[in-house]
Protein backbone atom coordinates (compact mmCIF):
# COMPACT_ATOMS: atom_id res chain seq x y z
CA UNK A 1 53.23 -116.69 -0.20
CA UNK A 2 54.82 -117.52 -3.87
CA UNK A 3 57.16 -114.58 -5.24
CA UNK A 4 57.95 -115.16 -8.60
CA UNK A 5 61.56 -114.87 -9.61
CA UNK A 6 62.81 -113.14 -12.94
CA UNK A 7 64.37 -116.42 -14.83
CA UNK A 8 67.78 -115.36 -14.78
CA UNK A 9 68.14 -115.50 -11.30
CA UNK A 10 66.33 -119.33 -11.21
CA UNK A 11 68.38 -120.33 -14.47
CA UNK A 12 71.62 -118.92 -12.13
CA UNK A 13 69.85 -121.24 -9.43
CA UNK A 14 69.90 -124.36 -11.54
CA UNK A 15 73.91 -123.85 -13.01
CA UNK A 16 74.58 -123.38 -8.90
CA UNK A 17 73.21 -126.73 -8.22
CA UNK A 18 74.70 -128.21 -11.28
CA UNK A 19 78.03 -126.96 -10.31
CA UNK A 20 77.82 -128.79 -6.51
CA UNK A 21 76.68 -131.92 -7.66
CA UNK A 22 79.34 -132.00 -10.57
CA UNK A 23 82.08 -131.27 -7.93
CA UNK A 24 80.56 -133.90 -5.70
CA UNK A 25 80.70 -136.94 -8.75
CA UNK A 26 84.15 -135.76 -9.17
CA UNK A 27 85.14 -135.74 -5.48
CA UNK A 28 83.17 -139.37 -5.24
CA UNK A 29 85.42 -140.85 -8.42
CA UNK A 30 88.53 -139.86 -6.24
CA UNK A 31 86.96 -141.48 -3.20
CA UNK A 32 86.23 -138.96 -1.32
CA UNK A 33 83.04 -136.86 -0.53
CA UNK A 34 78.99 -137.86 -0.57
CA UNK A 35 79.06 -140.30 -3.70
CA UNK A 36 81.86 -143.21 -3.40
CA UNK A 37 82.09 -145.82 -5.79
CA UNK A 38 81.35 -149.26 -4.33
CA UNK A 39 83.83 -151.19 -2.85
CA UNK A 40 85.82 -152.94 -5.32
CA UNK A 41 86.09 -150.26 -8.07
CA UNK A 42 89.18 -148.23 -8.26
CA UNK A 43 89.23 -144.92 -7.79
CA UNK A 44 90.15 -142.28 -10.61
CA UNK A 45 93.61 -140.25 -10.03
CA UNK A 46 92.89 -137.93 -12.94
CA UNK A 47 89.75 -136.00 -11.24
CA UNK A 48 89.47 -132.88 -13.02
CA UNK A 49 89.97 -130.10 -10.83
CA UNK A 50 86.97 -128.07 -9.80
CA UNK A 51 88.00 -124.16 -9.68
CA UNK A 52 84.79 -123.05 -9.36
CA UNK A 53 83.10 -122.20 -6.25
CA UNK A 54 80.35 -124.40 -5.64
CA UNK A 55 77.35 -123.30 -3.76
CA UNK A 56 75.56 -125.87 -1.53
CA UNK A 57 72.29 -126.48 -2.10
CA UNK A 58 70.29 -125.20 0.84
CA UNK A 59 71.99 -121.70 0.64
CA UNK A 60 71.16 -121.74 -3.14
CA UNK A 61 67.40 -122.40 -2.21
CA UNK A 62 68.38 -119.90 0.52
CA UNK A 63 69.25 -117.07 -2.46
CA UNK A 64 66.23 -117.53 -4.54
CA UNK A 65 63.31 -117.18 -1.37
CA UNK A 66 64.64 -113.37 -0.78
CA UNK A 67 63.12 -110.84 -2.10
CA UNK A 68 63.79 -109.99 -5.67
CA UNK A 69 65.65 -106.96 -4.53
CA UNK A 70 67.95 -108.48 -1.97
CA UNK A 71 69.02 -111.15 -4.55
CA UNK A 72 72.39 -111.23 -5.40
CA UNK A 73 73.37 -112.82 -8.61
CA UNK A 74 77.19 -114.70 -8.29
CA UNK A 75 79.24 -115.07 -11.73
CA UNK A 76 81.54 -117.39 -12.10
């Protein structure tokens, strides 16, 4: 059945998600991780680091199907 979720715990959802798939582009310019560049393009030695804790995305879907109650909200 469909809980609704109070929006700053989906909004937190979202900036999770966000986060991972930032750190992932960056990881990917640096050659390493899910998203490489094609062979052919060099790879960027300046990656900005990445300090913050990223969430993947199955335990962020994960956070927002408990119950309201058992939610815990992570700031970063």
């Amino acid at each position: 059945m469909f809980q609704e979720r109070p929006i700053d715990i989906v909004v937190d959802g979202f900036i999770h998600l966000q986060r991972f798939h930032l750190r992932e582009i960056a990881r990917g310019l640096a050659g390493f991780g899910t998203y490489r560049l094609q062979a052919g393009y060099p790879t960027c030695s300046d990656v900005p680091c990445m300090s913050v804790l990223a969430i993947p995305p199955k335990d962020i879907v994960s956070m927002l199907q408990q119950p309201s109650g058992e939610v815990t909200v992570v700031r970063l």
